[in-house]
Each structure stands twice: as structure tokens, then as C-alpha cells.
Protein backbone atom coordinates (compact mmCIF):
# COMPACT_ATOMS: atom_id res chain seq x y z
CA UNK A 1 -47.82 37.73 156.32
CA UNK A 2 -49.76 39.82 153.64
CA UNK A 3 -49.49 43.54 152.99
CA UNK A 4 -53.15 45.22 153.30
CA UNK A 5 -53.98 46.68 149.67
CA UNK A 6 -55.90 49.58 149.20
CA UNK A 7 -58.30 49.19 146.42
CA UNK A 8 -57.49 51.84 143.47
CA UNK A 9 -59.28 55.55 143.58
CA UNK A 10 -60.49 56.36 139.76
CA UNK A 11 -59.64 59.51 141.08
CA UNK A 12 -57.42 60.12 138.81
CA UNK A 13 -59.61 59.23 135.47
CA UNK A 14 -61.95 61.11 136.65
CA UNK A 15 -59.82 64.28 137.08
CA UNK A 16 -58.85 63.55 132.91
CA UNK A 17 -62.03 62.86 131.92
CA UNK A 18 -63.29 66.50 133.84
CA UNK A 19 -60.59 67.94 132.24
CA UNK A 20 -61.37 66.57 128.85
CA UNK A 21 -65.12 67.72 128.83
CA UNK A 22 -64.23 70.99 129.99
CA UNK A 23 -61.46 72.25 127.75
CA UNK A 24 -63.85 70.05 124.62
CA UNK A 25 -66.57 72.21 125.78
CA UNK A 26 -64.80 75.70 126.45
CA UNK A 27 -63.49 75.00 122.56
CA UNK A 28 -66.53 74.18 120.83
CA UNK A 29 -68.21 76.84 122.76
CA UNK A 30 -66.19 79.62 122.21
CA UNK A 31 -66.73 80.22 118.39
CA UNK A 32 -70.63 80.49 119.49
CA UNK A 33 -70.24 82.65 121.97
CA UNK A 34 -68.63 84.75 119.81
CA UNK A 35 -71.66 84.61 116.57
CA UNK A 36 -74.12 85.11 119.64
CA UNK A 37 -72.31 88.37 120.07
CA UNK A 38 -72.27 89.54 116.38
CA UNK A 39 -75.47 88.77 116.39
CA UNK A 40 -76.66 90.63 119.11
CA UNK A 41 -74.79 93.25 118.35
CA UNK A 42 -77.01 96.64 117.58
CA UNK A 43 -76.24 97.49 113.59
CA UNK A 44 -77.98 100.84 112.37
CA UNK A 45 -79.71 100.93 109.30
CA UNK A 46 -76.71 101.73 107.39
CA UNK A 47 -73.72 99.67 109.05
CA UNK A 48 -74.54 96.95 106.75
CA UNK A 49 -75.98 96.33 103.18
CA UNK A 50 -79.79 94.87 103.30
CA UNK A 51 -78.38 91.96 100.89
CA UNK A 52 -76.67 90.69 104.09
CA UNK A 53 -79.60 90.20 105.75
CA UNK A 54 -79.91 86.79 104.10
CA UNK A 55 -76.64 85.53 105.76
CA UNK A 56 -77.32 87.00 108.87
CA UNK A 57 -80.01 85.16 108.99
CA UNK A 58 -78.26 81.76 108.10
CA UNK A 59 -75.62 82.36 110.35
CA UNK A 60 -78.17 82.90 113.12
CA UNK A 61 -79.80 79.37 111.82
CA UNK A 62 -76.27 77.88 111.56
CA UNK A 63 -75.42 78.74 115.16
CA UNK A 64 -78.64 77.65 117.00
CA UNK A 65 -77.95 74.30 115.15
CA UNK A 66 -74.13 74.50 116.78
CA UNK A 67 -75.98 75.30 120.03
CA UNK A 68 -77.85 72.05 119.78
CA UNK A 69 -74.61 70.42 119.12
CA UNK A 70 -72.85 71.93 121.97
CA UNK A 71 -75.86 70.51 124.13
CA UNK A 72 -75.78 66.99 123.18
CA UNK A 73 -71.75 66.90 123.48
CA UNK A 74 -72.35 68.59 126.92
CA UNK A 75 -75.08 65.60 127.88
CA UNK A 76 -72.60 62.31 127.95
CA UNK A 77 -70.32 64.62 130.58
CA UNK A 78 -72.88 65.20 132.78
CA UNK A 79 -74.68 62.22 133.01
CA UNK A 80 -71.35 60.83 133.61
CA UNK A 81 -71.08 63.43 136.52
CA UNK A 82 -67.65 64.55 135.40
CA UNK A 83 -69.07 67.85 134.89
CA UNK A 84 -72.26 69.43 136.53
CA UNK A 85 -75.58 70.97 134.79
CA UNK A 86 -74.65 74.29 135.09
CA UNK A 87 -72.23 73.38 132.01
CA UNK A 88 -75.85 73.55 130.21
CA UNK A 89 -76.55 76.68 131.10
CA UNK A 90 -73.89 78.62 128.50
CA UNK A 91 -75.15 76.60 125.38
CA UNK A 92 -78.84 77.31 126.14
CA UNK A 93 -78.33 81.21 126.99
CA UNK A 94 -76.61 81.22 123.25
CA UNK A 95 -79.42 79.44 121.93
CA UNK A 96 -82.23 81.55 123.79
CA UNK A 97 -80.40 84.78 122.87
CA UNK A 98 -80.48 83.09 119.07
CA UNK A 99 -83.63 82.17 118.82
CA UNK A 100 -85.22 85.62 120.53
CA UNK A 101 -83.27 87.56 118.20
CA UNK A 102 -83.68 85.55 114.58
CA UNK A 103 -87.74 85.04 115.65
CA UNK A 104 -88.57 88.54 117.10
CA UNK A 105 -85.89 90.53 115.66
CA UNK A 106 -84.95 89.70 111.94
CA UNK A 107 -82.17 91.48 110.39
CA UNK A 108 -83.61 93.86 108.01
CA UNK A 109 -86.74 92.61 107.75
CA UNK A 110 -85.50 89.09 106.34
């Protein structure tokens, strides 16, 4: 007489591989979130020197590229389905809010 086997769940490697993404993500994410807010942050005429326009403006380029790489290191996880597509939606607001502000609103007239 044979004992019935249950077939393995990959519950379990999918849990790790959620996890993964998630705190990958979270990381790579969370030095943009914080140049998006520099960046958006008001600065009177005279909080800053007009020679640091230049690398305000890099930095602004700089990030949107690190926006674009936070988007394609988001896309393997969720076509994998071990994290959903509102994981996109972070990445993009940073690189709308990026964009807007180094196309519409240069610093200092850069």
C-alpha cells in the first residue's frame, strides 16, 4: 500500500522571490524618491548660487535616467506576477514629477 503524495506548492519561492523584488525595489527606489524631493523642493532666488543651476540640472537628468532603471528592474517582477503593476506606479510619478519640473521649470533659467 502507497502513501498519497501531494504534489509540492512553489508557495514558498514565490513568497522569496515577492520578498526579493520588493525590498530590491523599496532600496533602489528610495534614493530617488528622495532627489525627486530636492528637486521639487521650492528654492527662492537666493537659497542657492545660479552656478548650481548646472548640477541641478544634471542631477534632475541623472535621476530620470535612475527612474528608467527602476522601471526596467520593476518589469521582470511583474511579468513574473510576484509583484503587481501598481509597483510601476512610484517609479513613473518620480519620473513625471522629473521630467515636468527639468522641461517646464529649469532651475535658474539653465
Amino acid at each position: 500500500m502507497t502513501t498519497p503524495t501531494r504534489p509540492r506548492s512553489p508557495g514558498g519561492r514565490l513568497l522569496i522571490g515577492t520578498l526579493v523584488g520588493a525590498c530590491l525595489l523599496v532600496t533602489i527606489e528610495a534614493p530617488l524618491a528622495f532627489v525627486t524631493l530636492v528637486q521639487l523642493m521650492p528654492r527662492g532666488d537666493e537659497a542657492v548660487e545660479f552656478d548650481a543651476a548646472a548640477e541641478f540640472a544634471l542631477l534632475s537628468k541623472l535621476s530620470i535616467g535612475w527612474a528608467l532603471l527602476c522601471l526596467a528592474i520593476t518589469l521582470p517582477f511583474v511579468k513574473t506576477r510576484r509583484l503587481r503593476l501598481w509597483w510601476y506606479a512610484p517609479p513613473l510619478a518620480m519620473l513625471t514629477a522629473l521630467a515636468v519640473r527639468l522641461s517646464f521649470f529649469p532651475p535658474y533659467g539653465s
